[in-house]
Protein backbone atom coordinates (compact mmCIF):
# COMPACT_ATOMS: atom_id res chain seq x y z
CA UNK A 1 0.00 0.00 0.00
CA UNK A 2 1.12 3.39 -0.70
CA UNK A 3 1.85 6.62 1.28
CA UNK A 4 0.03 9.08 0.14
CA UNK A 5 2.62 12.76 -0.48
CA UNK A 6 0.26 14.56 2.13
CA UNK A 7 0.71 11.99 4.94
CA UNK A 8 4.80 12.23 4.48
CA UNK A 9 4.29 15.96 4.58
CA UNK A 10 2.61 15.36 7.88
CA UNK A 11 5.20 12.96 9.50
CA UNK A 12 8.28 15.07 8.38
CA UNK A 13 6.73 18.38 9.83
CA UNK A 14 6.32 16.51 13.08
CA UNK A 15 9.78 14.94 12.98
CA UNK A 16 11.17 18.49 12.75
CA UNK A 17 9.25 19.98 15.52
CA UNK A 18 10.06 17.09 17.93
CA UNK A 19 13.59 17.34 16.49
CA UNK A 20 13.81 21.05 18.44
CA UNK A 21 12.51 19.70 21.71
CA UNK A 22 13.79 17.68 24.84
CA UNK A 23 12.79 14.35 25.44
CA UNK A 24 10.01 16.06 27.92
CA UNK A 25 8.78 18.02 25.49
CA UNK A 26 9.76 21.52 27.22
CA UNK A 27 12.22 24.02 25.42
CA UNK A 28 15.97 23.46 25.91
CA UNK A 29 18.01 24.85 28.89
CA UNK A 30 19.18 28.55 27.90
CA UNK A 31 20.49 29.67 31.18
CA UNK A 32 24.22 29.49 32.44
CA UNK A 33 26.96 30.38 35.34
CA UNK A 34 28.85 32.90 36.73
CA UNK A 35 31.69 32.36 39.19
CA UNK A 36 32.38 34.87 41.50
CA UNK A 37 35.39 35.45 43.64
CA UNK A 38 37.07 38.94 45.08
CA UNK A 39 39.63 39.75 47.36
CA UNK A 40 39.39 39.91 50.24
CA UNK A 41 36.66 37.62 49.97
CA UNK A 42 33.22 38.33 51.86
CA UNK A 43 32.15 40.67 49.00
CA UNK A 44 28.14 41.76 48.02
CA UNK A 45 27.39 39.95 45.10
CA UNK A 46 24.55 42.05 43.17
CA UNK A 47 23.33 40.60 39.76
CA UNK A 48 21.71 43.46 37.18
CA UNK A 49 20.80 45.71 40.34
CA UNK A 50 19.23 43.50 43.19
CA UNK A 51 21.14 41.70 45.41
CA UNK A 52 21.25 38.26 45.31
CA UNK A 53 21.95 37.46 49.04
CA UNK A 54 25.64 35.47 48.56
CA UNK A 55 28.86 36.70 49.12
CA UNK A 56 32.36 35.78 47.38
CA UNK A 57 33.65 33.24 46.26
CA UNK A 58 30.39 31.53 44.94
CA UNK A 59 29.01 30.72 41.67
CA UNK A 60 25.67 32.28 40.21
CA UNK A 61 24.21 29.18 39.09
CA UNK A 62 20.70 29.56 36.43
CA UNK A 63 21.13 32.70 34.73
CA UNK A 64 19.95 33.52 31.47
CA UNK A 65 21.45 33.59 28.26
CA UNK A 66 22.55 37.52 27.77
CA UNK A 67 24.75 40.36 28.89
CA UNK A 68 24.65 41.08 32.59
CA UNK A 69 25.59 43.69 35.34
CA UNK A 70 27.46 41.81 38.31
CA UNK A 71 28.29 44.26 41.00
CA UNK A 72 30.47 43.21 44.29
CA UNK A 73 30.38 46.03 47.27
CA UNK A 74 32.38 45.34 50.54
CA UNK A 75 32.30 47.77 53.73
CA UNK A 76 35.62 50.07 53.21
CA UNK A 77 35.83 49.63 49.27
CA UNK A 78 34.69 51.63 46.18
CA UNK A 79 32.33 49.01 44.65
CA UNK A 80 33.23 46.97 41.55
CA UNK A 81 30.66 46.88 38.66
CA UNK A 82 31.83 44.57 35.70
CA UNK A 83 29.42 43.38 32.19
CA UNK A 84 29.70 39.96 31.34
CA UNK A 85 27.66 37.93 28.94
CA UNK A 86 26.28 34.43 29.25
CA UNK A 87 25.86 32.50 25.87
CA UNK A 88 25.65 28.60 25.11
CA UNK A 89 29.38 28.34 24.66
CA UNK A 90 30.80 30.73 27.50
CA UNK A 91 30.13 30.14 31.61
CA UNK A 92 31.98 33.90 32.41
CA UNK A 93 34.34 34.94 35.81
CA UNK A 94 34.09 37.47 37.57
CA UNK A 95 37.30 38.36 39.62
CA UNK A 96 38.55 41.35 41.74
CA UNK A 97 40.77 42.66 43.88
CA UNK A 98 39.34 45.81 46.31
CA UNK A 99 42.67 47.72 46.66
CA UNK A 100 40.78 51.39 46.48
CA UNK A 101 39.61 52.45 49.44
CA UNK A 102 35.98 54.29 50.12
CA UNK A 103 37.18 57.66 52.12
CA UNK A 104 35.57 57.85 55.80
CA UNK A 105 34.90 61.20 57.37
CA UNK A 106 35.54 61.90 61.14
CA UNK A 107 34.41 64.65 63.22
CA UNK A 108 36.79 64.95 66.85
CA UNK A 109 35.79 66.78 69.68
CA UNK A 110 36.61 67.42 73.06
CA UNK A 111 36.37 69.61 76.47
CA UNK A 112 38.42 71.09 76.90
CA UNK A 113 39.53 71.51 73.17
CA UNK A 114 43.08 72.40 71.88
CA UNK A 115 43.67 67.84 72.43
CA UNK A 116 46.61 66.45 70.19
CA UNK A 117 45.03 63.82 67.84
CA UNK A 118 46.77 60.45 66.70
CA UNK A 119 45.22 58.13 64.73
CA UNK A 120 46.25 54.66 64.45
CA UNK A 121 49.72 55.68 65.54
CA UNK A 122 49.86 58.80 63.32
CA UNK A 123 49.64 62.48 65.13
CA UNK A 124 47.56 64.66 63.55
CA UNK A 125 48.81 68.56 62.53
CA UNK A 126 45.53 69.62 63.33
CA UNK A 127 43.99 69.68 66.64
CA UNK A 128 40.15 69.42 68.01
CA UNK A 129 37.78 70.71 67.13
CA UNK A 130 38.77 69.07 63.54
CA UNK A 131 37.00 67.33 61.00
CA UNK A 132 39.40 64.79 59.12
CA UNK A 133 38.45 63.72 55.64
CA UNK A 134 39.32 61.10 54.00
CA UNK A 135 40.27 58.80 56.53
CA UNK A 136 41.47 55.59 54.81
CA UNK A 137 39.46 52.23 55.92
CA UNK A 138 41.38 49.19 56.13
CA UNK A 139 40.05 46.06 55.55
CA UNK A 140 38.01 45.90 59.35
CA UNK A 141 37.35 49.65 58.88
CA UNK A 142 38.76 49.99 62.58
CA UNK A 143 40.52 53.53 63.63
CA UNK A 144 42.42 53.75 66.89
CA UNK A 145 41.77 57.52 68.31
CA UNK A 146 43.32 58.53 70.70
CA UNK A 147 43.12 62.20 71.91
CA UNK A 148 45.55 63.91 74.85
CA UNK A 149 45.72 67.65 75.98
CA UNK A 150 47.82 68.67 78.87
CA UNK A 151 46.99 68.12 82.36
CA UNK A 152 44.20 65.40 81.78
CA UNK A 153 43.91 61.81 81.69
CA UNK A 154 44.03 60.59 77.87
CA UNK A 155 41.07 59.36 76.03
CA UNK A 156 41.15 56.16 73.57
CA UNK A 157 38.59 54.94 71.63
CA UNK A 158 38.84 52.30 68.70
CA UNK A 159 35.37 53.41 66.17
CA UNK A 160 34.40 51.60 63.15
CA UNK A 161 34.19 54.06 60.35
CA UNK A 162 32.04 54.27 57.95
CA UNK A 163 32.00 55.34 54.01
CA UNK A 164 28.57 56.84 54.12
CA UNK A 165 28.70 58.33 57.10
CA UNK A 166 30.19 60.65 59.72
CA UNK A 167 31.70 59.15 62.62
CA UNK A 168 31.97 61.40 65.69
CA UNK A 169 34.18 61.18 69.00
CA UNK A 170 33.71 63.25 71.36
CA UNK A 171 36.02 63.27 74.65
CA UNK A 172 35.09 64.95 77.74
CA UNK A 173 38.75 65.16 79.41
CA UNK A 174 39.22 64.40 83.32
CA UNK A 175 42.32 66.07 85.10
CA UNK A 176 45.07 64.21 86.27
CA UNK A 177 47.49 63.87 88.79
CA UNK A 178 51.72 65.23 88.10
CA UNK A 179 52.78 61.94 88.04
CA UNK A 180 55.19 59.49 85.87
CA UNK A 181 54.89 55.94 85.19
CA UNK A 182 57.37 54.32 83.22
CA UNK A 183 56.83 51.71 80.15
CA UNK A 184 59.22 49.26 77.86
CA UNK A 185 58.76 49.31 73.84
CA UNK A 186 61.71 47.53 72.04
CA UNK A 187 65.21 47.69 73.91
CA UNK A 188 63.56 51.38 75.97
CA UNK A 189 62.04 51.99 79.12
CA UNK A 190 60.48 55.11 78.73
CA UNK A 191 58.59 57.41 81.70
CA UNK A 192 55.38 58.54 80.77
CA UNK A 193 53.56 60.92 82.55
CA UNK A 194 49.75 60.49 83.46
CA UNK A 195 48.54 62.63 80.40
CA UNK A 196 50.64 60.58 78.09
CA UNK A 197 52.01 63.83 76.89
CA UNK A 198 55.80 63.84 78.36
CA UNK A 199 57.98 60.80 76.97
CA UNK A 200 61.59 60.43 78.54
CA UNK A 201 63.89 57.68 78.24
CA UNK A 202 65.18 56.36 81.25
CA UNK A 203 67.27 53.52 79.77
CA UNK A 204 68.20 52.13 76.68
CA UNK A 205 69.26 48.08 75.74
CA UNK A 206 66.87 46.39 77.70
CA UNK A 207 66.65 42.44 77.42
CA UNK A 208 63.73 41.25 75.15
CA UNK A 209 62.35 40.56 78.65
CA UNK A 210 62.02 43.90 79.49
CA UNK A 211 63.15 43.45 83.47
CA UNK A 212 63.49 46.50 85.50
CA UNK A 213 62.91 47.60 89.00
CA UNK A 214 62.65 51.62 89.66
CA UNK A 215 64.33 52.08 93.66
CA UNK A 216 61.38 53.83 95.99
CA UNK A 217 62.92 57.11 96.19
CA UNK A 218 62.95 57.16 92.57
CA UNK A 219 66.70 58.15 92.22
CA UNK A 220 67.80 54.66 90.43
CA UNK A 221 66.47 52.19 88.43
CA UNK A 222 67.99 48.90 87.70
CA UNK A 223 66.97 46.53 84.38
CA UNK A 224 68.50 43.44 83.03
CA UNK A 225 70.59 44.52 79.80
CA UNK A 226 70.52 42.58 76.12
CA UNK A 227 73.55 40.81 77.44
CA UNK A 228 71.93 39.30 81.00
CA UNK A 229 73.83 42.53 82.96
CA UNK A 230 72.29 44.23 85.62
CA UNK A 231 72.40 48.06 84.61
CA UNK A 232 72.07 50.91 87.24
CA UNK A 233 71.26 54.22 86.13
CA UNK A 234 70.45 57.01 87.67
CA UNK A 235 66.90 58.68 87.17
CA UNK A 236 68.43 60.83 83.91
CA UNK A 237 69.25 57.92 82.16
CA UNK A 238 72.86 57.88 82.49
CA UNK A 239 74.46 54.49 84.18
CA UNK A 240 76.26 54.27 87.40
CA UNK A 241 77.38 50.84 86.85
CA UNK A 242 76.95 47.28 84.81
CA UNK A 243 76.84 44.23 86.95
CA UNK A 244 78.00 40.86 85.09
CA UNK A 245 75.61 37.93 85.63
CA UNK A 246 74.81 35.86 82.71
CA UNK A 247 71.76 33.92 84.92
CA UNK A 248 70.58 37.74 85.94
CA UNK A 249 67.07 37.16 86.35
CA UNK A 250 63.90 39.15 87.61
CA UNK A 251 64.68 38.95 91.33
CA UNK A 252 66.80 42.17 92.08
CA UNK A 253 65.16 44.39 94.99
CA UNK A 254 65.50 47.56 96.05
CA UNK A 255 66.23 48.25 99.87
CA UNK A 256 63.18 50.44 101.46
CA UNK A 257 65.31 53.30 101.16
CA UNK A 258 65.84 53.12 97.89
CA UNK A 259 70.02 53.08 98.14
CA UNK A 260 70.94 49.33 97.87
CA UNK A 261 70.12 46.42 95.73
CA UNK A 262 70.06 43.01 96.36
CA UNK A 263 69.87 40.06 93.81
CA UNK A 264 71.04 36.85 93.69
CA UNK A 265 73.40 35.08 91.31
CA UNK A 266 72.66 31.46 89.97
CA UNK A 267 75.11 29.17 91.63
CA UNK A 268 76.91 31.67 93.33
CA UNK A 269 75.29 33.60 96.00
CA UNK A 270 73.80 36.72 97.30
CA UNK A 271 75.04 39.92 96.15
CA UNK A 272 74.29 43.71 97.28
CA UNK A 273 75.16 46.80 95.47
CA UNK A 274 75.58 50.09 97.69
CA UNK A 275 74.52 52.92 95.29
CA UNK A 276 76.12 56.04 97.83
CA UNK A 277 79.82 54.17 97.27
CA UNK A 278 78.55 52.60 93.72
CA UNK A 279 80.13 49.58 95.01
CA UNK A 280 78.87 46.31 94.75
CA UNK A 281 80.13 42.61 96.82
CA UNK A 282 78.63 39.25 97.88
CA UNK A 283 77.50 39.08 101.15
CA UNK A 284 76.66 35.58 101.09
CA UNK A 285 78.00 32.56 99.12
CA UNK A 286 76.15 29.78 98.10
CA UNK A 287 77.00 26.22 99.65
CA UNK A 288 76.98 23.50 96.71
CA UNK A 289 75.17 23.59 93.51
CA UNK A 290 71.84 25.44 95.11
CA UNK A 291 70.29 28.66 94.13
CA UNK A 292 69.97 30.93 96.63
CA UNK A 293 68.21 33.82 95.15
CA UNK A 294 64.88 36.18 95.14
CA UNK A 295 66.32 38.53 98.22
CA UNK A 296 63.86 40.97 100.46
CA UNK A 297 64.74 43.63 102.52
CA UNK A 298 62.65 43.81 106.39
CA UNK A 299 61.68 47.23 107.70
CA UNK A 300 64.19 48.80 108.64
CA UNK A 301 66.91 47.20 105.98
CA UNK A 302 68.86 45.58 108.62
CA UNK A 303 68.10 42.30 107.42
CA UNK A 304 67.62 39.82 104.35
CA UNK A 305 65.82 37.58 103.71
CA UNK A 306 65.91 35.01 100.55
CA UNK A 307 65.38 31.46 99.45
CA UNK A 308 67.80 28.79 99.20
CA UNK A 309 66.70 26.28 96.44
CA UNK A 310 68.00 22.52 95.37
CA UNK A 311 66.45 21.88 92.05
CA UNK A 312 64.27 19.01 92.87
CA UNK A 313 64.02 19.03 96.37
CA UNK A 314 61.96 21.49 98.55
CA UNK A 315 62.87 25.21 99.04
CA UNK A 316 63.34 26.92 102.49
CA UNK A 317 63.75 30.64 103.43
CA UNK A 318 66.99 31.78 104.95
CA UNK A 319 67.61 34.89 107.21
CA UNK A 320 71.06 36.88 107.63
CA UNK A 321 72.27 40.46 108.50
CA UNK A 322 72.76 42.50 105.92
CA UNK A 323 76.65 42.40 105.74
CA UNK A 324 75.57 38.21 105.16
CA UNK A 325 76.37 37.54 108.48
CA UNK A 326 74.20 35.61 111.25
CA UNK A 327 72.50 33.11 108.02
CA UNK A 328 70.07 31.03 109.81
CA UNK A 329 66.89 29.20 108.92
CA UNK A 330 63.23 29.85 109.51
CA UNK A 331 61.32 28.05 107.28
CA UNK A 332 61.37 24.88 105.49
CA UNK A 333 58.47 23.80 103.90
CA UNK A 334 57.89 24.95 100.69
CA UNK A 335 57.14 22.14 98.66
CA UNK A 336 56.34 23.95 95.30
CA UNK A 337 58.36 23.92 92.00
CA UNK A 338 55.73 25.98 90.01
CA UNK A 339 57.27 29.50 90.73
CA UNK A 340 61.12 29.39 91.63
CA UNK A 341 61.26 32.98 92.67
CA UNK A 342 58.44 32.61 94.87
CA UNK A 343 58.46 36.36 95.25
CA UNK A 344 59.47 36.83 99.10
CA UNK A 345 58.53 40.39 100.67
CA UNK A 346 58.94 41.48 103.94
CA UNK A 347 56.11 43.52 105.08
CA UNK A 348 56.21 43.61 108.62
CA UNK A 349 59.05 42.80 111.36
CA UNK A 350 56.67 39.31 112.44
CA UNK A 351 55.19 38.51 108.46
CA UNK A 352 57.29 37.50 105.73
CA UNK A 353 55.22 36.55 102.53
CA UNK A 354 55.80 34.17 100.01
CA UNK A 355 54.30 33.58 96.81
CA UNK A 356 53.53 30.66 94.52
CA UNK A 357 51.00 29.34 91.56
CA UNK A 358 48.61 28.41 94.12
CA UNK A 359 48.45 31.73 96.53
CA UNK A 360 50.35 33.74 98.66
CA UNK A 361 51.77 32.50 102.18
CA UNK A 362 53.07 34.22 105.42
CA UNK A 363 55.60 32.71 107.48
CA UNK A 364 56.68 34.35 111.01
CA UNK A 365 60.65 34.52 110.61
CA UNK A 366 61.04 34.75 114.77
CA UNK A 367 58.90 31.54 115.14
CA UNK A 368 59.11 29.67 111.64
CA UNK A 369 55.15 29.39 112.18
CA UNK A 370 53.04 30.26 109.08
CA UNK A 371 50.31 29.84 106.66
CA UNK A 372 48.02 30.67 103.71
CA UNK A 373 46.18 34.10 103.67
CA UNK A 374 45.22 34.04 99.86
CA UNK A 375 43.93 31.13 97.94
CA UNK A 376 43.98 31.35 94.10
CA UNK A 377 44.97 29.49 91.24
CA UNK A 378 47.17 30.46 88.02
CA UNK A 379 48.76 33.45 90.02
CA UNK A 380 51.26 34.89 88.12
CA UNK A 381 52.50 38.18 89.92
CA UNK A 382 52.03 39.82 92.98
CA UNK A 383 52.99 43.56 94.06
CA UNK A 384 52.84 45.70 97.43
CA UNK A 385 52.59 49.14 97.86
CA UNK A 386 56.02 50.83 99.02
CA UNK A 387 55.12 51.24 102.90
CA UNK A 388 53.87 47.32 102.64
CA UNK A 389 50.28 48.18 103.65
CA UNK A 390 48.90 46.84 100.36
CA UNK A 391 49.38 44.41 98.01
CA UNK A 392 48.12 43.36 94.07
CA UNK A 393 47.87 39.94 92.56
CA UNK A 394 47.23 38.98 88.97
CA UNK A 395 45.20 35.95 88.14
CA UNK A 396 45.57 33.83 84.69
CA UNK A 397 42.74 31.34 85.24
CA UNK A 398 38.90 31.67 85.35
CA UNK A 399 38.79 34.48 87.59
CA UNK A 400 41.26 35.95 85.88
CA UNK A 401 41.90 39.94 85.91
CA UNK A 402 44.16 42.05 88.58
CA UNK A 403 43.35 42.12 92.34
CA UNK A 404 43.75 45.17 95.17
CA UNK A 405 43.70 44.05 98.74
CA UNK A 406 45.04 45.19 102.55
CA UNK A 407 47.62 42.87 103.83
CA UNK A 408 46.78 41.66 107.09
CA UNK A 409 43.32 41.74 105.86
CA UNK A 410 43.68 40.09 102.93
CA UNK A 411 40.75 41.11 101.45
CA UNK A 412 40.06 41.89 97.59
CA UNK A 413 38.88 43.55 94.87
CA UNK A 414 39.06 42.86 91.25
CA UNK A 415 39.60 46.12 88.44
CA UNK A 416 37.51 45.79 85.79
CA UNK A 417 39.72 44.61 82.83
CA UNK A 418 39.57 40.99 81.33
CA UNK A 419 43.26 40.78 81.39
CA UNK A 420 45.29 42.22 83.27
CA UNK A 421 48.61 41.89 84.91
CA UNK A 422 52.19 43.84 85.45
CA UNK A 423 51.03 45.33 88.79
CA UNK A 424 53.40 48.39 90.28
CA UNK A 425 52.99 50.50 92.84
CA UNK A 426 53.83 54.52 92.53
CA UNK A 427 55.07 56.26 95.64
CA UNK A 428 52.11 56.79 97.69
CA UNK A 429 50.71 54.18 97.84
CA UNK A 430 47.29 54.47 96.82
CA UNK A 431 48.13 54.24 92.90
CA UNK A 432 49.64 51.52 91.24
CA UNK A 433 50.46 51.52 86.71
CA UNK A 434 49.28 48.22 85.25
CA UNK A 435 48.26 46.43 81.97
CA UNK A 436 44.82 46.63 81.30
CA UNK A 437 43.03 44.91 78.24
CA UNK A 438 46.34 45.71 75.86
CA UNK A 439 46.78 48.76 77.75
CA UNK A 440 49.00 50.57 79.88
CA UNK A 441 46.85 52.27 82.76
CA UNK A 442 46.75 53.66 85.99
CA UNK A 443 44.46 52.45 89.16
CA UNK A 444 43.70 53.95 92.39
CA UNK A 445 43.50 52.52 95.98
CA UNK A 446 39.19 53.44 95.13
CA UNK A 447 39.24 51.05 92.22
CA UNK A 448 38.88 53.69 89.25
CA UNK A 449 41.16 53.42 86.35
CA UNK A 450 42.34 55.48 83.95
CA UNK A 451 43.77 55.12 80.59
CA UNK A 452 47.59 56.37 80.28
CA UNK A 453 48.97 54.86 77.20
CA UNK A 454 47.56 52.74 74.14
């Protein structure tokens, strides 16, 4: 039988038409990609205007055949527009690198005005009132401001600028007390006075430790050198004298008058350095391979105290005259290894106090009798105010922070800072110049703290 010319007509037209389909019968696929990746990445990813709720590096996955607008925008960057086109034969990337920055605008005040301004480490020309323009953003669009004027506490305040925006700080400045405190950076110990204003340096070449002890009076300091010395200078800066002692460590003292230092020297003994005569000798040598080290001075300075310590065995505390004569013992059991030093001070002519990782301990040196008056874990220092009424602790574990108590009552208080630590007392001894939160600061007997340096 044959096909009649109108029935092949038929089929063939059908055989074309199901020729331009899918198998389902729908049109074929006519959309396509676009990766997208910037740096830093985190960027905006806006396709033809509206924002399409993803963020570099991703991939725009479904869109149409065409030309299209991909934008990225990131907080602290001009925003990067780019035309691409999406075809059958080309899945197109999108790459950039933010390197232009989106100027921020701030707007510094104070009370009083006249305040220097630094920013992020830079001083200013200008000073408040001032509007700066054009501050640059970095990539967390963080500015450290910090603002000083003469005669008042400094104010520091980290803002997060903005591109669209003015950002405003305004400082309302408290008055501060004629005072110095003193601070290491690199090799220098600098002293700083309360307003951060006045920078001095009062020695040069300090260990990457950074180890110094300023006498009472204030005349002398004393700081480990690069090469493990022990440097005396005088409050100008220039040195009396350089000590030899490759094991120096952190546990010179001054007397309580502030004219002799005492420190001990690994293997070798106790040593005391007169700074009227600038003469220093051992008053006491060590007696076989012991360490006999971490000195105090009693009231009065007619006596020393320090500890005499066998690696491995237990420490005990040793008394003698200060010319090293009359060495007897008056306590012996200290059982801890966690804190060699154990950071002896004499506060009183009946209570000598120890310290270790687990507290701080008092120990009669007439009787030997003795105890625990503070219980704390993770210590890691402890400081008392010159006339010995006071002390400060810092704490490393979950209470951690800096505490203020009486000794003899043993009370406490903690400052407000997260972390804290590097308690010292200033003459007076209702002030003391810590680290606060990153931050050197200043605290008073009351518990209020001020900012001194960033």
């Amino acid at each position: 039988m044959k096909t009649s010319p109108a029935i092949l007509f038929i089929c063939a037209a059908l055989v074309l038409t199901f020729a331009g389909c899918s198998q389902n019968g729908t049109e074929p696929e006519k959309h396509g990609t676009i990766d997208c990746r910037s740096l830093p990445v985190g960027a905006a990813i806006w396709l033809d205007g509206i924002d399409t709720g993803l963020v570099t590096d991703a991939e725009l996955a479904g869109v149409d055949y065409g030309d299209h607008v991909v934008t990225f925008t990131i907080h602290g960057y001009y925003a990067h527009a780019e035309t691409v086109a999406v075809s059958a034969s080309a899945n197109p990337a999108v790459y950039h690198s933010f390197s232009e920055h989106r100027p921020a605008i701030l707007r510094l005040l104070s009370n009083p005005p006249q305040a220097y301004i630094m920013l992020n480490d830079t001083l200013l020309s200008v000073m408040t009132p001032a509007i700066v323009p054009d501050v640059p953003l970095g990539y967390d669009d963080k500015c450290d401001v910090y603002l000083r004027l003469p005669g008042y506490y400094p104010h520091f305040e980290t803002v997060t600028l903005s591109g669209e925006d003015t950002t405003t700080v305004s400082a309302t400045f408290e008055p501060c007390p004629d005072i110095m405190l003193t601070q290491v950076r690199g090799d220098k110990l600098f002293l700083i006075r309360a307003d951060g204003i006045e920078w001095g340096v009062l020695a040069s070449g300090l260990s990457n430790l950074g180890l110094y002890r300023v006498s009472p009076n204030g005349q002398y300091v004393a700081y480990t050198s690069a090469n493990n010395s022990i440097v005396i200078a005088n409050r100008d800066g220039s040195i009396r004298t350089e000590i030899p002692n490759p094991h120096a460590s952190d546990d010179y003292v001054w007397s309580n008058s502030g004219d002799r230092l005492a420190f001990g020297a690994y293997v070798d003994g106790i040593y005391l350095y007169d700074a009227p005569s600038n003469v220093v000798r051992r008053i006491y040598q060590t007696q076989g391979f012991v360490y006999d080290h971490n000195p105090t001075f009693s009231p009065g300075d007619s006596l020393i105290a320090f500890v005499n310590h066998s690696y491995g065995t237990q420490a005990i505390i040793r008394v003698m005259r200060i010319d090293g004569s009359d060495v007897h013992t008056v306590y012996m059991r200290i059982s801890t290894l966690q804190n060699a030093s154990l950071q002896l001070c004499w506060v009183a002519p009946e209570i000598l106090l120890w310290a270790d990782f687990y507290g701080i301990y008092w120990v009669d040196p007439l009787s030997g009798t003795g105890g625990k008056v503070v219980v704390t874990a993770n210590l890691t220092s402890v400081a008392y105010s010159p006339d010995r009424t006071r002390y400060a602790f810092a704490e490393s574990g979950d209470q951690r922070g800096l505490y203020l108590g009486t000794v003899g009552l043993w009370d406490r208080r903690r400052l407000p800072d997260t972390y804290a630590g590097g308690p010292l007392w200033l003459p007076g001894n209702d002030r003391l110049q810590y680290w606060g939160d990153g931050h050197l600061k200043l605290a008073f007997w009351d518990g209020t703290t001020h900012l001194v340096a960033p």
